[in-house]
PDB file of N, CA and C in Angstrom:
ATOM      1  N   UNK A   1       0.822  -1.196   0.000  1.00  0.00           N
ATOM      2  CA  UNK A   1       0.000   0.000   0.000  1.00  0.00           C
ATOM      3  C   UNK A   1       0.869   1.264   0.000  1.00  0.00           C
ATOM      4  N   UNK A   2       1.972   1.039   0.916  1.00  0.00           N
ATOM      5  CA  UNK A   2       2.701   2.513   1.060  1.00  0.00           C
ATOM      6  C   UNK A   2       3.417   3.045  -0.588  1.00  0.00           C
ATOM      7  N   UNK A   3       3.703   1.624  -1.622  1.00  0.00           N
ATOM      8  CA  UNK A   3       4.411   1.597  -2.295  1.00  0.00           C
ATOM      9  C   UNK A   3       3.608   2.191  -3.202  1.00  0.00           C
ATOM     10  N   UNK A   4       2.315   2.234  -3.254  1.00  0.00           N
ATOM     11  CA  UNK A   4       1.339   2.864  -4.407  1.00  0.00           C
ATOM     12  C   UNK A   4       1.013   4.137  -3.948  1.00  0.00           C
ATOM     13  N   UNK A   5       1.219   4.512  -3.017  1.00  0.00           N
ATOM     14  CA  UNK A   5       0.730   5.703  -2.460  1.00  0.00           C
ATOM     15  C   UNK A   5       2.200   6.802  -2.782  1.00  0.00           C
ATOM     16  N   UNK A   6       3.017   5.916  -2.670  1.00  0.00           N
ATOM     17  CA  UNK A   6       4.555   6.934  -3.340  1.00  0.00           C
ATOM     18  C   UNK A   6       4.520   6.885  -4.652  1.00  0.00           C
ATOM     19  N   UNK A   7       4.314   5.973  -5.482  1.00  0.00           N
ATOM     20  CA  UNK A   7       4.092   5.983  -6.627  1.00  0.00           C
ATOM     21  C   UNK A   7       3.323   6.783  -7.111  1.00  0.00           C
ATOM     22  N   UNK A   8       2.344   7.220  -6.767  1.00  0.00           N
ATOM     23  CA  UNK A   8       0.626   7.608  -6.875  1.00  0.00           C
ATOM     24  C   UNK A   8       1.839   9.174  -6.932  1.00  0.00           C
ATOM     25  N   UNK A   9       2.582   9.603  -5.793  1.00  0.00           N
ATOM     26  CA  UNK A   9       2.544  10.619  -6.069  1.00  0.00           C
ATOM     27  C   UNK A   9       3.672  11.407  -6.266  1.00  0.00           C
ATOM     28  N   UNK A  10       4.252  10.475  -6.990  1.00  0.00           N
ATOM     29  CA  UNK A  10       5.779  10.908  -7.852  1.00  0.00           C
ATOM     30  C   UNK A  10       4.964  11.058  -8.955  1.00  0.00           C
ATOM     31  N   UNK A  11       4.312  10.310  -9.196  1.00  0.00           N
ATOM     32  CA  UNK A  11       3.515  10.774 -10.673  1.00  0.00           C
ATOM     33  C   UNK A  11       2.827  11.721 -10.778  1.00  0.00           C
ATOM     34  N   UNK A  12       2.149  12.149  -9.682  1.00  0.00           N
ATOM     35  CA  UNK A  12       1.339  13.726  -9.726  1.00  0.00           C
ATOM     36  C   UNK A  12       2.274  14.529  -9.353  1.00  0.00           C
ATOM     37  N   UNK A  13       3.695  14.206  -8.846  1.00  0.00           N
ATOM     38  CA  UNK A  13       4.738  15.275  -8.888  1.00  0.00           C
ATOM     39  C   UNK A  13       5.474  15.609  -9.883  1.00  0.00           C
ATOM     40  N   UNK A  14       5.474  14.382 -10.840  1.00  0.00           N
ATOM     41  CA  UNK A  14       6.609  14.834 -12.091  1.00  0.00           C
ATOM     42  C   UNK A  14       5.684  15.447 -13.399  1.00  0.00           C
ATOM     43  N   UNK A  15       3.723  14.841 -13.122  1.00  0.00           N
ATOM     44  CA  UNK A  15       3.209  15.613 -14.558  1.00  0.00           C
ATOM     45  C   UNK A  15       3.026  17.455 -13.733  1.00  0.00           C
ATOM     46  N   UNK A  16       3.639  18.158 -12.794  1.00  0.00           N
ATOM     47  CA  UNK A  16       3.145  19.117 -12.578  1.00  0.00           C
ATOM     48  C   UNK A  16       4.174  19.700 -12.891  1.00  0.00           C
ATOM     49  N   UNK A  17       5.964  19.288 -12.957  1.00  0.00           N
ATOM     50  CA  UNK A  17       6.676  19.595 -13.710  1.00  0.00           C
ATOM     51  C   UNK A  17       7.109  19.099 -15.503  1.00  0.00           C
ATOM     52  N   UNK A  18       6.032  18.834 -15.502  1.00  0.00           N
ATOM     53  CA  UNK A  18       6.299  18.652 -17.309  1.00  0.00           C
ATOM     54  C   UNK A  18       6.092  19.907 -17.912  1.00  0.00           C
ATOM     55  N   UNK A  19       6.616  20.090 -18.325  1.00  0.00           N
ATOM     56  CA  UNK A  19       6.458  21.863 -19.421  1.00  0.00           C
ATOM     57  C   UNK A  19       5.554  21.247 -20.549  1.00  0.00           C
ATOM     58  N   UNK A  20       4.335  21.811 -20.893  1.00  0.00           N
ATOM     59  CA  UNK A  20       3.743  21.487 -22.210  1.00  0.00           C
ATOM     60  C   UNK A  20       3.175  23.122 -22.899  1.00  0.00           C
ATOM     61  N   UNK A  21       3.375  22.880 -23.948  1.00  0.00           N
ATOM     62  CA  UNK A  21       2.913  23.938 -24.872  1.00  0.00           C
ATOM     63  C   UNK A  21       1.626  24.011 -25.015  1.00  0.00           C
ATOM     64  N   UNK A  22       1.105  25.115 -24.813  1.00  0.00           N
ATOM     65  CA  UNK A  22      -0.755  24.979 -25.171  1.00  0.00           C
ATOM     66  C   UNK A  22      -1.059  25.876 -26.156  1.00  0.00           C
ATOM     67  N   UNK A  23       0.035  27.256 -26.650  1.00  0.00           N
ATOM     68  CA  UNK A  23      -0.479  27.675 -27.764  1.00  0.00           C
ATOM     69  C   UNK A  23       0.772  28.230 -28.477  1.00  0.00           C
ATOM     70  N   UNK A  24       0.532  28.265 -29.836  1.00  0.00           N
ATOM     71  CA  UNK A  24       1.528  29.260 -30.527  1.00  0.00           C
ATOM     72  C   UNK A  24       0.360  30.169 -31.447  1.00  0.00           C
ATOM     73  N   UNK A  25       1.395  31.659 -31.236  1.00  0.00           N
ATOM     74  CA  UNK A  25       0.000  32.591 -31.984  1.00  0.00           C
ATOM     75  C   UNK A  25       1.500  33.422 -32.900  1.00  0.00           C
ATOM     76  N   UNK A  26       1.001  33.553 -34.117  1.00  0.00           N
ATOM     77  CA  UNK A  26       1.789  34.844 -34.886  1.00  0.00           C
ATOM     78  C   UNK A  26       2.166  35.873 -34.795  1.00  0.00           C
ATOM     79  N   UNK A  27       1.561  36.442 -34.131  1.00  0.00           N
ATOM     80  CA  UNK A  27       2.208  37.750 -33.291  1.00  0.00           C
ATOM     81  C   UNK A  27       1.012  37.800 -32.194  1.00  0.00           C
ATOM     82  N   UNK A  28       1.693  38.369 -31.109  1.00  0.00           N
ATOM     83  CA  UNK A  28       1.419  39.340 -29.811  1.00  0.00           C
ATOM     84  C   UNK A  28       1.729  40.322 -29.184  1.00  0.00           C
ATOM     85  N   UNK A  29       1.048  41.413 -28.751  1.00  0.00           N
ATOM     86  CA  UNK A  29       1.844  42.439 -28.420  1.00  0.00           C
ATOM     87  C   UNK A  29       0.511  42.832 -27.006  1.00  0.00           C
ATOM     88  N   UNK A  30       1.265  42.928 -25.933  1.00  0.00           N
ATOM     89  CA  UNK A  30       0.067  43.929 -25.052  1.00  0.00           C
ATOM     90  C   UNK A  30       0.529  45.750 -25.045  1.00  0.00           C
ATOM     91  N   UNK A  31       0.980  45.894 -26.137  1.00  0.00           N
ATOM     92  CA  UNK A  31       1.495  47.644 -26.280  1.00  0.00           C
ATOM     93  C   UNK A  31       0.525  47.956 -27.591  1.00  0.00           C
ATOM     94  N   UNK A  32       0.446  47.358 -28.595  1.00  0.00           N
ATOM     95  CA  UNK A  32      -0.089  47.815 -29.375  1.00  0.00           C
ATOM     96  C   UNK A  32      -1.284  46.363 -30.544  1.00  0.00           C
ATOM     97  N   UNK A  33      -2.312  47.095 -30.704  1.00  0.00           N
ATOM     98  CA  UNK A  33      -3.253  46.172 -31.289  1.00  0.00           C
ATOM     99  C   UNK A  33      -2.746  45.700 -32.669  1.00  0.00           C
ATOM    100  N   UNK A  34      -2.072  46.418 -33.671  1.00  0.00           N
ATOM    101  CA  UNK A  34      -2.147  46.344 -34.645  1.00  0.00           C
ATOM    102  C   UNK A  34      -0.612  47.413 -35.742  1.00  0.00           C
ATOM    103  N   UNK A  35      -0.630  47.172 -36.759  1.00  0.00           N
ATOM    104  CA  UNK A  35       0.495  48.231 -37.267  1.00  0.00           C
ATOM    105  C   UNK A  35      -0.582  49.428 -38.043  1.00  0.00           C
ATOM    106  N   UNK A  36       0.117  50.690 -37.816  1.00  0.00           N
ATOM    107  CA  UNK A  36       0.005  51.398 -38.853  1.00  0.00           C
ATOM    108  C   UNK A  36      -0.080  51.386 -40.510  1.00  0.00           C
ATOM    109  N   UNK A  37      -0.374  51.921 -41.133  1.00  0.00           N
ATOM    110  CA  UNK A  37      -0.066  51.703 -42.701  1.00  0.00           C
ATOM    111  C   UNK A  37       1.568  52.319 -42.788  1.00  0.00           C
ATOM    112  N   UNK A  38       1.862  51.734 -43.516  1.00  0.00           N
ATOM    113  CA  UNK A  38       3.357  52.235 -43.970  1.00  0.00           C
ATOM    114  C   UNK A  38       4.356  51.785 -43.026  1.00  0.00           C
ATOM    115  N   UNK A  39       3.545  50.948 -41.661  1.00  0.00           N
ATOM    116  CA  UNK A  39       4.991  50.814 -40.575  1.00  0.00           C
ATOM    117  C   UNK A  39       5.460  49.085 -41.050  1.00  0.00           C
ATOM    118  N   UNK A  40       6.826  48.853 -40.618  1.00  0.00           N
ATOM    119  CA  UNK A  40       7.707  47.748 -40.611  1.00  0.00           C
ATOM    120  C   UNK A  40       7.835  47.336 -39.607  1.00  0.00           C
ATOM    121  N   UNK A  41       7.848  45.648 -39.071  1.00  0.00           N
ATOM    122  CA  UNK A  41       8.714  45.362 -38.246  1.00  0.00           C
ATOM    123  C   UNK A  41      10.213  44.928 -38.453  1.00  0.00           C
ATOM    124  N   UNK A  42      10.881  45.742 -37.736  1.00  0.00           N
ATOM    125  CA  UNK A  42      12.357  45.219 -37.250  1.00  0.00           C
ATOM    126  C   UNK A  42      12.936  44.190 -36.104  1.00  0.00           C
ATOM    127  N   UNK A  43      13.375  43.120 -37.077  1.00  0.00           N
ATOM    128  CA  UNK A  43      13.761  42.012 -35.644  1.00  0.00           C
ATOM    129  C   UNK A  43      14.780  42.151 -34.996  1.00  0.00           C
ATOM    130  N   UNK A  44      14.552  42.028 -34.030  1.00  0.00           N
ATOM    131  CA  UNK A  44      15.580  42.142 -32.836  1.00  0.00           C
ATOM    132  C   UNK A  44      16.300  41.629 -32.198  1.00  0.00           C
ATOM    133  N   UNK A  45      15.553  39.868 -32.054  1.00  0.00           N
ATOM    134  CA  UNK A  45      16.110  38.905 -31.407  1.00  0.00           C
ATOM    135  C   UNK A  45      15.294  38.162 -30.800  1.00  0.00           C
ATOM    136  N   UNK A  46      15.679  36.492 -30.146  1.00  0.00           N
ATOM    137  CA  UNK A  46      14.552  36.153 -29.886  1.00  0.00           C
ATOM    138  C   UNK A  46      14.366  36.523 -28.192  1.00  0.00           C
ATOM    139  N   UNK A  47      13.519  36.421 -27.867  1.00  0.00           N
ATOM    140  CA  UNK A  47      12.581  36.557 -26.291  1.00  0.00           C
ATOM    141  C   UNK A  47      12.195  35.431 -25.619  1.00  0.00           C
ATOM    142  N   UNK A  48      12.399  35.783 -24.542  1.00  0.00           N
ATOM    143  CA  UNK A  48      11.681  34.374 -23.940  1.00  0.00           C
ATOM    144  C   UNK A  48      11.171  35.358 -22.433  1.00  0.00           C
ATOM    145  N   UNK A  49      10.542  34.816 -21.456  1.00  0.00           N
ATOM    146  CA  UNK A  49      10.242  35.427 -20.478  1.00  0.00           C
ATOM    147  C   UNK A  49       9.067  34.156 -19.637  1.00  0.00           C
ATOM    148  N   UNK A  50       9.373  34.510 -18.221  1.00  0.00           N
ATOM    149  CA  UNK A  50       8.223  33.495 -17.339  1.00  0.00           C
ATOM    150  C   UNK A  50       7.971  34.238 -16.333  1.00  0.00           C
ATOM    151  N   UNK A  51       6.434  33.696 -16.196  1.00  0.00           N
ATOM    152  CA  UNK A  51       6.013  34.432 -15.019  1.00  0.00           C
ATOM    153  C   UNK A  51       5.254  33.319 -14.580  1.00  0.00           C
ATOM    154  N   UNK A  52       5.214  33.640 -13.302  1.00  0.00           N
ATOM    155  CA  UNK A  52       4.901  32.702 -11.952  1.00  0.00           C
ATOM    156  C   UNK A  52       3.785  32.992 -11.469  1.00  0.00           C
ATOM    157  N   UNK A  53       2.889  32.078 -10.850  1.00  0.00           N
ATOM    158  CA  UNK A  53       1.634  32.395  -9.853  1.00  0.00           C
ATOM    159  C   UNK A  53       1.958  32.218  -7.931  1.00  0.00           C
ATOM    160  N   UNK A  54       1.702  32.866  -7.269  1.00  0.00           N
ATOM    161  CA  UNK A  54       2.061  32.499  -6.065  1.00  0.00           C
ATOM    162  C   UNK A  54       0.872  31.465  -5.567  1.00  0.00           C
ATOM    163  N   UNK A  55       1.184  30.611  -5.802  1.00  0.00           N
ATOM    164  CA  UNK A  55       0.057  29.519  -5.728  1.00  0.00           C
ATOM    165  C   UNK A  55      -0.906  29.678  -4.079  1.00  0.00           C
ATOM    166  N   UNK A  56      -0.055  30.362  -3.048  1.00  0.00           N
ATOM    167  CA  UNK A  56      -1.010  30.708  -1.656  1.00  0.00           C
ATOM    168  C   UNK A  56      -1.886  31.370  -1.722  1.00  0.00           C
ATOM    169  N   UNK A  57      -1.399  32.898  -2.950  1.00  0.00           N
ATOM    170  CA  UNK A  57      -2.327  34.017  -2.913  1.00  0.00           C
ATOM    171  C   UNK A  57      -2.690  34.725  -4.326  1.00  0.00           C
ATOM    172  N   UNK A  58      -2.328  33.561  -5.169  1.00  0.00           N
ATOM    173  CA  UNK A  58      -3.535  34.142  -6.705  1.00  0.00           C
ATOM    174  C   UNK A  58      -4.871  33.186  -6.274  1.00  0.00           C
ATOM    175  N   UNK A  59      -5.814  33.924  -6.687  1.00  0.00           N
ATOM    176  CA  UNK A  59      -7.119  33.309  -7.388  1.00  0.00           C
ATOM    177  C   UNK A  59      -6.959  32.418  -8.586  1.00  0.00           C
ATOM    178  N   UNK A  60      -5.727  31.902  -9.134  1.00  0.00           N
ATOM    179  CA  UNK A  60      -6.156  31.209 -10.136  1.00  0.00           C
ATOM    180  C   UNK A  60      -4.787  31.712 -11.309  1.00  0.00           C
ATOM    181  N   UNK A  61      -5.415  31.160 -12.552  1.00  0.00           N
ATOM    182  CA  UNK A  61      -4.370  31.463 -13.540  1.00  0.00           C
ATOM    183  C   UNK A  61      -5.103  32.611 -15.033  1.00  0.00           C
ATOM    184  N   UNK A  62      -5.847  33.500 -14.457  1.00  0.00           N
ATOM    185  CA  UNK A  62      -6.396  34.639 -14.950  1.00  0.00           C
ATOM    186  C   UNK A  62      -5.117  35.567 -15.201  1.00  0.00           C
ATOM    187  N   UNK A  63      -4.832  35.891 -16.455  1.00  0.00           N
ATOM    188  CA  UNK A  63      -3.499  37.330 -16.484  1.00  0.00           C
ATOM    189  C   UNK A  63      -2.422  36.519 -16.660  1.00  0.00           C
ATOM    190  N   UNK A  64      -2.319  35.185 -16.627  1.00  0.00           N
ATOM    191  CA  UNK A  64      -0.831  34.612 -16.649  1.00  0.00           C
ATOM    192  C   UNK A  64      -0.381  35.171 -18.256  1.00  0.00           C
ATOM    193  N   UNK A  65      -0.924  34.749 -19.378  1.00  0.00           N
ATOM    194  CA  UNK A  65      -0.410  35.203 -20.516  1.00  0.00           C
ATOM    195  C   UNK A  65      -0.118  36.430 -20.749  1.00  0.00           C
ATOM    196  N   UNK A  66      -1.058  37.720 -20.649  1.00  0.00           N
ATOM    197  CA  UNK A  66      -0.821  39.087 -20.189  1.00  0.00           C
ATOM    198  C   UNK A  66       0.584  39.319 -19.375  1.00  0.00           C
ATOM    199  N   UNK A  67       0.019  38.386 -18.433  1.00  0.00           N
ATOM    200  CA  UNK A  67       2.246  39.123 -16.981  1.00  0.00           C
ATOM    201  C   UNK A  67       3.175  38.987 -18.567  1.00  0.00           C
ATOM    202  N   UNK A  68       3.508  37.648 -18.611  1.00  0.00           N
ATOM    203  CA  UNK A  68       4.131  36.733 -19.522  1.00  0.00           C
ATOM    204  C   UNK A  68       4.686  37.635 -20.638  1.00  0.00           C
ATOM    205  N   UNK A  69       3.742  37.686 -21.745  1.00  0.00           N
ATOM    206  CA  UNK A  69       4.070  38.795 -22.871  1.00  0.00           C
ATOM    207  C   UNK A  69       4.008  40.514 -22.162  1.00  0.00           C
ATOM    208  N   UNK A  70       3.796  40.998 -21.406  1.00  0.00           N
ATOM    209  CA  UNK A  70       4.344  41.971 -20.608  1.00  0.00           C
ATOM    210  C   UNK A  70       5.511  42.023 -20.320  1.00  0.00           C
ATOM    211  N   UNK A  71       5.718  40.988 -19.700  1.00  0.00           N
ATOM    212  CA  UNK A  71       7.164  41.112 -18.999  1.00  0.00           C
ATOM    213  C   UNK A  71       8.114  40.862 -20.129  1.00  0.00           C
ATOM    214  N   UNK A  72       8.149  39.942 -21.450  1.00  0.00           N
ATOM    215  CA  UNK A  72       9.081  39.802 -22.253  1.00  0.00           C
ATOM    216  C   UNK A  72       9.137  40.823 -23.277  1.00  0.00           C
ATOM    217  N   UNK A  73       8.300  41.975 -23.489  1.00  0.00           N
ATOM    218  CA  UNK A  73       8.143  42.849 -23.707  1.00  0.00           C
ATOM    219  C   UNK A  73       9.289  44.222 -23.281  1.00  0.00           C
ATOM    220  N   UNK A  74       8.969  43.999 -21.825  1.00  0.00           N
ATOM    221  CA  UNK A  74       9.554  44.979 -20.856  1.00  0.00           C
ATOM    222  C   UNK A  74      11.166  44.915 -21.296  1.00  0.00           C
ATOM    223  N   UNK A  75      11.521  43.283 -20.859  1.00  0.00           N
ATOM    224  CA  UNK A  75      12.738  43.212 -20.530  1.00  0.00           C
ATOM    225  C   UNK A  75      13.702  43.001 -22.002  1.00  0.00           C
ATOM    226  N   UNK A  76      13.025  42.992 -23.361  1.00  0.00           N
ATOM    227  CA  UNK A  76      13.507  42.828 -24.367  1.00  0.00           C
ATOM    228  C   UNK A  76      13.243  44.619 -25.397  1.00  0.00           C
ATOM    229  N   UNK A  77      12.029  45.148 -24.887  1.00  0.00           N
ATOM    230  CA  UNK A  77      12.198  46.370 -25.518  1.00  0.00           C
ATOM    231  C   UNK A  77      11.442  46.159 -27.013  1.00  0.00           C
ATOM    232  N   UNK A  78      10.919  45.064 -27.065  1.00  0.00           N
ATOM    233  CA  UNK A  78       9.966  44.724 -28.392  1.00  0.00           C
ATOM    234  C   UNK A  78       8.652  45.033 -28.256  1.00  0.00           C
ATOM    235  N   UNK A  79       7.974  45.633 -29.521  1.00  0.00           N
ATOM    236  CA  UNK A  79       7.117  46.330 -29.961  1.00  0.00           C
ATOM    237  C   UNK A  79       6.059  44.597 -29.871  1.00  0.00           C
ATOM    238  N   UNK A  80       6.170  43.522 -30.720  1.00  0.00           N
ATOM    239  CA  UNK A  80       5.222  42.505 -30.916  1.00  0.00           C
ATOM    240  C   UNK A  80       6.544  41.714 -30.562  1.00  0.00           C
ATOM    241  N   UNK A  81       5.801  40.581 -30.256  1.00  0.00           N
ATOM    242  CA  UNK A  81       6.255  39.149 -30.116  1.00  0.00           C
ATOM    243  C   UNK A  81       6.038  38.395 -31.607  1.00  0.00           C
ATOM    244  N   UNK A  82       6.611  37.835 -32.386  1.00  0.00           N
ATOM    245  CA  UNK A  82       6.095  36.780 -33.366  1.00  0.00           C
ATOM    246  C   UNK A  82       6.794  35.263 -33.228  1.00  0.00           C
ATOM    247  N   UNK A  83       6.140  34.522 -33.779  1.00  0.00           N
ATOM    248  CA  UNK A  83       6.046  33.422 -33.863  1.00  0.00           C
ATOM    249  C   UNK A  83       6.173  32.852 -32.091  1.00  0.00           C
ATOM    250  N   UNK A  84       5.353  33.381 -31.583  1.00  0.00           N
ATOM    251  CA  UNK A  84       5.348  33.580 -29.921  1.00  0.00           C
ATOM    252  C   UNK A  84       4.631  31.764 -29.531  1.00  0.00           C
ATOM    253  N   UNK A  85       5.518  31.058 -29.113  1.00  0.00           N
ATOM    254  CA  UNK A  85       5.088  29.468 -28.208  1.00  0.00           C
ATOM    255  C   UNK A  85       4.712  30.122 -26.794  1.00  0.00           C
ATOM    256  N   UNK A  86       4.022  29.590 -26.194  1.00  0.00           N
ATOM    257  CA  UNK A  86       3.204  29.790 -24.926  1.00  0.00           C
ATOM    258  C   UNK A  86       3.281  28.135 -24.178  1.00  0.00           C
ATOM    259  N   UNK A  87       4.160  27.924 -23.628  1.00  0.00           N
ATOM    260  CA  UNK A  87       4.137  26.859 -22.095  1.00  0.00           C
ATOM    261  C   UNK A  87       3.699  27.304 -21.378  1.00  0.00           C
ATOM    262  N   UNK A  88       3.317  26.005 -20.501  1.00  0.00           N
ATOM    263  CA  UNK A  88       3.009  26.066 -18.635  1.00  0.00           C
ATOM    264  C   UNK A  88       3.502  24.643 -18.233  1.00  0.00           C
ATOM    265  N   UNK A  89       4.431  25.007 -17.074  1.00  0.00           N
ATOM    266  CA  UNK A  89       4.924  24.266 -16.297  1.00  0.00           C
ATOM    267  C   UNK A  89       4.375  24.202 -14.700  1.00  0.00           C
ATOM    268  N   UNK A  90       3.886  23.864 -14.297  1.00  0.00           N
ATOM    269  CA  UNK A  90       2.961  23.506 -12.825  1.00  0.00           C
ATOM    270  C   UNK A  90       2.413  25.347 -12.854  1.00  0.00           C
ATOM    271  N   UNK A  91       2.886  26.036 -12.295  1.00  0.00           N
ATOM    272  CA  UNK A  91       2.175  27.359 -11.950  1.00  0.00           C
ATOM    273  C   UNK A  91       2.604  28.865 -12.586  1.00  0.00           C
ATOM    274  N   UNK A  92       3.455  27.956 -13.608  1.00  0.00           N
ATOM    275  CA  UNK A  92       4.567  29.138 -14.462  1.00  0.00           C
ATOM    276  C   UNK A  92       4.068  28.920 -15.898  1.00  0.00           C
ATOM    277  N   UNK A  93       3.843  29.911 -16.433  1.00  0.00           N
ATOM    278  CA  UNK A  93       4.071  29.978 -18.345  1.00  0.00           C
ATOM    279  C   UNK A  93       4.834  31.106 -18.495  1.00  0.00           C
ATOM    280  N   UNK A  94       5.219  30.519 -19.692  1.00  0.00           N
ATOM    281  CA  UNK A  94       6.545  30.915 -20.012  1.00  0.00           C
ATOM    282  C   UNK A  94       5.785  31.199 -22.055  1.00  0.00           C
ATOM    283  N   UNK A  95       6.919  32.360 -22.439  1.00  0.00           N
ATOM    284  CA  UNK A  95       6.539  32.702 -23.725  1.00  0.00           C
ATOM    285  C   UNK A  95       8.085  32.732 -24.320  1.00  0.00           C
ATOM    286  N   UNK A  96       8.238  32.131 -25.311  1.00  0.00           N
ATOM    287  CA  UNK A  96       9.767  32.075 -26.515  1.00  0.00           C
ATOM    288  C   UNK A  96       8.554  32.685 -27.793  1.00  0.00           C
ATOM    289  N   UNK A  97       9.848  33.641 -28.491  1.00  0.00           N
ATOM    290  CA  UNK A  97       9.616  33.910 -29.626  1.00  0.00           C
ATOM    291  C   UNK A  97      10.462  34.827 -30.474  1.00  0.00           C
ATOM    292  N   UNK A  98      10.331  35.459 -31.303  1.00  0.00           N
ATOM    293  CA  UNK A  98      10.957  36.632 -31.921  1.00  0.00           C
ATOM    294  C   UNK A  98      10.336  38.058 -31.264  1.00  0.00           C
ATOM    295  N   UNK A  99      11.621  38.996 -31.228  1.00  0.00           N
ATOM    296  CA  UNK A  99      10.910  40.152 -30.474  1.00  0.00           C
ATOM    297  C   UNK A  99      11.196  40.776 -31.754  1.00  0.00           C
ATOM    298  N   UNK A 100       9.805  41.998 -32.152  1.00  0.00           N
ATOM    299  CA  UNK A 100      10.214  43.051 -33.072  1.00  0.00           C
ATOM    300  C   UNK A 100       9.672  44.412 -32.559  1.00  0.00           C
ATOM    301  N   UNK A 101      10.370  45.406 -33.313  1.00  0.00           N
ATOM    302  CA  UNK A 101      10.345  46.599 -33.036  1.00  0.00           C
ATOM    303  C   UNK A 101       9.723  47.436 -34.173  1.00  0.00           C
ATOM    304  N   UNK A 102       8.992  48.316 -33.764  1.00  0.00           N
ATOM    305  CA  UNK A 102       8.095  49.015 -35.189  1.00  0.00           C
ATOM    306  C   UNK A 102       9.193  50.235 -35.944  1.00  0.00           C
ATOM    307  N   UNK A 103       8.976  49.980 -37.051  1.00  0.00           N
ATOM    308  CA  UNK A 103      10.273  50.816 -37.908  1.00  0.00           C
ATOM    309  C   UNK A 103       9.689  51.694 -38.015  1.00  0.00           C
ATOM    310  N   UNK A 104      10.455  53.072 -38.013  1.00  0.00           N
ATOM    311  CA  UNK A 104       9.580  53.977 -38.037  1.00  0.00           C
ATOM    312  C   UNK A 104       9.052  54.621 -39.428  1.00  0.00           C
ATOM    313  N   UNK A 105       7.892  55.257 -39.737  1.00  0.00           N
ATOM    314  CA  UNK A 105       7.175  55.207 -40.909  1.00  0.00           C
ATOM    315  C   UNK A 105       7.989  55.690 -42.035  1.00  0.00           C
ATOM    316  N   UNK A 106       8.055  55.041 -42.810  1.00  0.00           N
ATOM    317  CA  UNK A 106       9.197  55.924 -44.082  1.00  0.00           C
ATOM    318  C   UNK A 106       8.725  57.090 -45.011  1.00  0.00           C
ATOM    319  N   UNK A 107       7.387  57.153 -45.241  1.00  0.00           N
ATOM    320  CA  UNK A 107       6.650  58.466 -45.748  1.00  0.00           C
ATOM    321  C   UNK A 107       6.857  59.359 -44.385  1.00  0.00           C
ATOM    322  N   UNK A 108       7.215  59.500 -43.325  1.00  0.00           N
ATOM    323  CA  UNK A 108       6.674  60.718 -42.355  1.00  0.00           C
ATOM    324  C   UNK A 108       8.321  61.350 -42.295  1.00  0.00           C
ATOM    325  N   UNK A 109       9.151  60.929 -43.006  1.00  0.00           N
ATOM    326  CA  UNK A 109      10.169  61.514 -42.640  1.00  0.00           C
ATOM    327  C   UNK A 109      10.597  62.167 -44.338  1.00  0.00           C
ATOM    328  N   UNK A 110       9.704  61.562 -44.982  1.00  0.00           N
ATOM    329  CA  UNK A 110       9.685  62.617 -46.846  1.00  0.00           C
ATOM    330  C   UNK A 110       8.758  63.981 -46.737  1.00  0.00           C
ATOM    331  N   UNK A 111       8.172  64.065 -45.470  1.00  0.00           N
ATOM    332  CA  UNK A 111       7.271  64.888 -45.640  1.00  0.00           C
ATOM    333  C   UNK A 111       7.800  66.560 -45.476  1.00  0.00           C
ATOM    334  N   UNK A 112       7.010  67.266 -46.137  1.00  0.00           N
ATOM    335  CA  UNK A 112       7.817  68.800 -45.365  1.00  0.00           C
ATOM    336  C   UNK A 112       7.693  69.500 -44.538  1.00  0.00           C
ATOM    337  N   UNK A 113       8.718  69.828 -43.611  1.00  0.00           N
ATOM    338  CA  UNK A 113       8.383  70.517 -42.339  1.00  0.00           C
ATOM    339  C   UNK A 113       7.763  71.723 -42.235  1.00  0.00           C
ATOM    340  N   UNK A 114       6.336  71.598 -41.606  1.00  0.00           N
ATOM    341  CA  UNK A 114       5.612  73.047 -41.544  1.00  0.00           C
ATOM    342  C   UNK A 114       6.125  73.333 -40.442  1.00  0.00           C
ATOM    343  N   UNK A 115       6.281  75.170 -40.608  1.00  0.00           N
ATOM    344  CA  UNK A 115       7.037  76.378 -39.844  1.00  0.00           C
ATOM    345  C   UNK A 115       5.659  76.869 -39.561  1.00  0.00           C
ATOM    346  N   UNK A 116       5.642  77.289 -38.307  1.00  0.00           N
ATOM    347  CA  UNK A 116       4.647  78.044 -37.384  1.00  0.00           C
ATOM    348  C   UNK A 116       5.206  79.649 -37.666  1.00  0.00           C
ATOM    349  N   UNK A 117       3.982  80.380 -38.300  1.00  0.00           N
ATOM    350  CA  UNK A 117       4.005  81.569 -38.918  1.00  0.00           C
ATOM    351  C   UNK A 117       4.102  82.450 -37.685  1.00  0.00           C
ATOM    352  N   UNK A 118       4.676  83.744 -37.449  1.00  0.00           N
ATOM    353  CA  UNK A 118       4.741  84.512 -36.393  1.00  0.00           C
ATOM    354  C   UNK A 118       4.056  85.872 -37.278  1.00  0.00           C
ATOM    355  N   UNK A 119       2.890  85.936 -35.835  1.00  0.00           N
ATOM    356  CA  UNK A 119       2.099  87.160 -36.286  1.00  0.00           C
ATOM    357  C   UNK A 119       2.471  88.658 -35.941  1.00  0.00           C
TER     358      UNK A 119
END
């Protein structure tokens, strides 16, 4: 009996450290919805980032993806995430991907500089 009862729960200890993937999305960004007309992305490099739940005092796993692409955001300085994988490992997800940066518009810098007329 004791021997199934350790068994029983090495196995609910090792699937809570299995890392599994639950999504990959094409781009993500929590800074911006969408591009401009005329804007580029510039790659930067890839990203990765994890964020944790304090399992005593969250309600749950509401905002984990939000912290996640927030924080790899923050700490990489990228505009979108692309080709962004999404794990969870027991109370952690974690995001790998490409970080890019929005190029800045190439018509707004052909344009001509209006001078403020003095009356």
């Amino acid at each position: 009996m004791k021997t199934l009862i350790i068994a029983s729960l090495l196995v609910v200890a090792s699937s809570c450290a299995t890392k599994q993937k639950f999504l990959d999305a094409t781009a993500v960004s929590m800074t911006h919805q969408s591009l401009e007309p005329g804007q580029n992305l510039v790659e930067i490099g890839d990203v990765e980032s994890e964020f944790c739940t304090d399992q005593w005092n969250d309600k749950g796993a509401i905002g984990l993806m939000d912290e996640v692409i927030s924080g790899a955001q923050k700490k990489s300085g990228a505009d979108f995430i692309t080709n962004a994988s999404f794990w969870r490992a027991g109370n952690c997800v974690t995001v790998t991907g490409t970080g890019k940066k929005i190029a800045a518009v190439a018509q707004a810098a052909s344009l001509p500089v209006k001078k403020n007329k003095k009356k």
